[in-house]
C-alpha atoms as a PDB file:
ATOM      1  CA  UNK A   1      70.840-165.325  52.280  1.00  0.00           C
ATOM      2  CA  UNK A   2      71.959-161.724  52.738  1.00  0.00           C
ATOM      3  CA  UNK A   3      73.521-161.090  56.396  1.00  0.00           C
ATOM      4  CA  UNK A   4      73.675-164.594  56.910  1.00  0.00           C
ATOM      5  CA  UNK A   5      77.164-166.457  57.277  1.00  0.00           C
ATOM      6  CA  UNK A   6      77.231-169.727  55.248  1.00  0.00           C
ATOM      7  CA  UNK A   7      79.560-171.947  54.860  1.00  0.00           C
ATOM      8  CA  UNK A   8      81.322-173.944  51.396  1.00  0.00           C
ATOM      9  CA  UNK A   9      83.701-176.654  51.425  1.00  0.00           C
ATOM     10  CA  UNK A  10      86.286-177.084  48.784  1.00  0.00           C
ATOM     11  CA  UNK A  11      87.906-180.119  47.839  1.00  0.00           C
ATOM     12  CA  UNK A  12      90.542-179.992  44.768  1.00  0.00           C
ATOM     13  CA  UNK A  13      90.754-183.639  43.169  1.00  0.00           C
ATOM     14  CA  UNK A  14      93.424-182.286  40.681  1.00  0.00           C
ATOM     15  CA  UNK A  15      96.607-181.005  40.205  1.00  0.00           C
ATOM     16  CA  UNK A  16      95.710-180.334  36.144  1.00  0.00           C
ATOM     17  CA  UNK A  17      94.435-176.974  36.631  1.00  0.00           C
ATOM     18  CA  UNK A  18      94.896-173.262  37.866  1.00  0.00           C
ATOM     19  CA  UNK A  19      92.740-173.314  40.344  1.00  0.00           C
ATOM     20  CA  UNK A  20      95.211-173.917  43.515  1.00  0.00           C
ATOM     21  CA  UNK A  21      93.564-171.052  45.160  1.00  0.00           C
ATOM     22  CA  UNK A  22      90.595-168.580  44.427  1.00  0.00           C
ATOM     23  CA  UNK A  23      89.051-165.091  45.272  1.00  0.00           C
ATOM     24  CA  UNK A  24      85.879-163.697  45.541  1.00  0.00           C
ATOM     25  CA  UNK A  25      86.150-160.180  45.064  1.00  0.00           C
ATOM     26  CA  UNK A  26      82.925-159.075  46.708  1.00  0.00           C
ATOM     27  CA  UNK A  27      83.585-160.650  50.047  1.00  0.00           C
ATOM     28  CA  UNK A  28      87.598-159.824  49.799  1.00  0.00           C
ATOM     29  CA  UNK A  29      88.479-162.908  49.818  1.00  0.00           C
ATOM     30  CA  UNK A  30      92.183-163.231  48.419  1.00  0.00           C
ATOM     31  CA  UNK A  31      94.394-166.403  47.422  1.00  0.00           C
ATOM     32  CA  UNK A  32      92.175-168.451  49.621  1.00  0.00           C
ATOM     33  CA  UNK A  33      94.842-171.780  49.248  1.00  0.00           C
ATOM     34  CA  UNK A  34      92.968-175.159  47.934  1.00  0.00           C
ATOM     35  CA  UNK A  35      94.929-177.777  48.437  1.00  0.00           C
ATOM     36  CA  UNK A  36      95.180-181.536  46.852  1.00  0.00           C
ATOM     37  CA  UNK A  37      92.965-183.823  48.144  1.00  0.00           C
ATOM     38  CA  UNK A  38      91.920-182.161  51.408  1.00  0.00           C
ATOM     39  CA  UNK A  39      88.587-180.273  52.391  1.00  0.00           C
ATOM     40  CA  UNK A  40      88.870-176.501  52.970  1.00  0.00           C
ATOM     41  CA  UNK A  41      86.181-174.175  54.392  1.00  0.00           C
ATOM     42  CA  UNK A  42      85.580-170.784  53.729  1.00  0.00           C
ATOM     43  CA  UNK A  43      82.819-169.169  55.917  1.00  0.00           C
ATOM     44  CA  UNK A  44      81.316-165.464  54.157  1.00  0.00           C
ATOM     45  CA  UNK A  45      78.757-163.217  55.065  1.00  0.00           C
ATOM     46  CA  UNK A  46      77.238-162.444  51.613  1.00  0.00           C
ATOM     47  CA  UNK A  47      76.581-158.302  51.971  1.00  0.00           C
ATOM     48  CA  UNK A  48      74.019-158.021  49.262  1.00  0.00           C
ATOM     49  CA  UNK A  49      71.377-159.796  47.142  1.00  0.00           C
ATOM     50  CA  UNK A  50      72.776-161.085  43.714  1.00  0.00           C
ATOM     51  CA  UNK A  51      75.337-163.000  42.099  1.00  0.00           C
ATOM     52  CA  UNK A  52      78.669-163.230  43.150  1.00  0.00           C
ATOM     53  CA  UNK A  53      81.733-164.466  41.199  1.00  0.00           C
ATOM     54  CA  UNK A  54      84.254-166.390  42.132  1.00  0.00           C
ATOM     55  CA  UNK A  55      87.756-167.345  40.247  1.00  0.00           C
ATOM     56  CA  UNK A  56      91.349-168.866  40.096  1.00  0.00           C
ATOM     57  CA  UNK A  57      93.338-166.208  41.832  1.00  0.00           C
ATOM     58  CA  UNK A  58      95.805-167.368  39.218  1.00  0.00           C
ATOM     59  CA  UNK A  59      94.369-166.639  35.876  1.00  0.00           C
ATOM     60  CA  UNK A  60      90.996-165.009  37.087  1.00  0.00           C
ATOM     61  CA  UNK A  61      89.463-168.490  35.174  1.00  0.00           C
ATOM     62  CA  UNK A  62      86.910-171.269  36.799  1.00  0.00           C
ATOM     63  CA  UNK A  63      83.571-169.087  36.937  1.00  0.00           C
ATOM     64  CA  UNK A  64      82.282-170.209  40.058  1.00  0.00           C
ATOM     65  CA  UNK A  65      79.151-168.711  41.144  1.00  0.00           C
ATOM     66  CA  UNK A  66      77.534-167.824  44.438  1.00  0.00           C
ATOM     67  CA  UNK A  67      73.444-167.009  44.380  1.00  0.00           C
ATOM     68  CA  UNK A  68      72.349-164.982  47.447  1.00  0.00           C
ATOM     69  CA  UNK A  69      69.000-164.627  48.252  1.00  0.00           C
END
């Protein structure tokens, strides 16, 4: 929900792909690292109602999608 931190957890099971770190531009996140085989969190505090994409910070590829209510 808008306002409301939340918080994903990231696991990469590959080393086939781009997506060794990603960004979401509308919370300014930047090369946040993902690492083989080990759990990351990323907390955000989602500033408006909507969809917001997230990518590779590599290739601007993967799609990823956050829903905020």
């Amino acid at each position: 929900r808008k306002g409301e931190p939340f918080t994903m957890v990231f696991t990469r099971v590959t080393d086939r792909t781009c997506i060794t770190a990603i960004d979401i531009p509308a919370e300014k996140v930047k090369g946040f690292e993902l690492p083989l085989d080990k759990p990351v969190s990323l907390t955000i505090t989602p500033k408006k109602v909507g969809v917001e994409a997230f990518h590779c910070t590599a290739m601007a590829m993967g799609n990823g999608r956050i829903v905020v209510e």
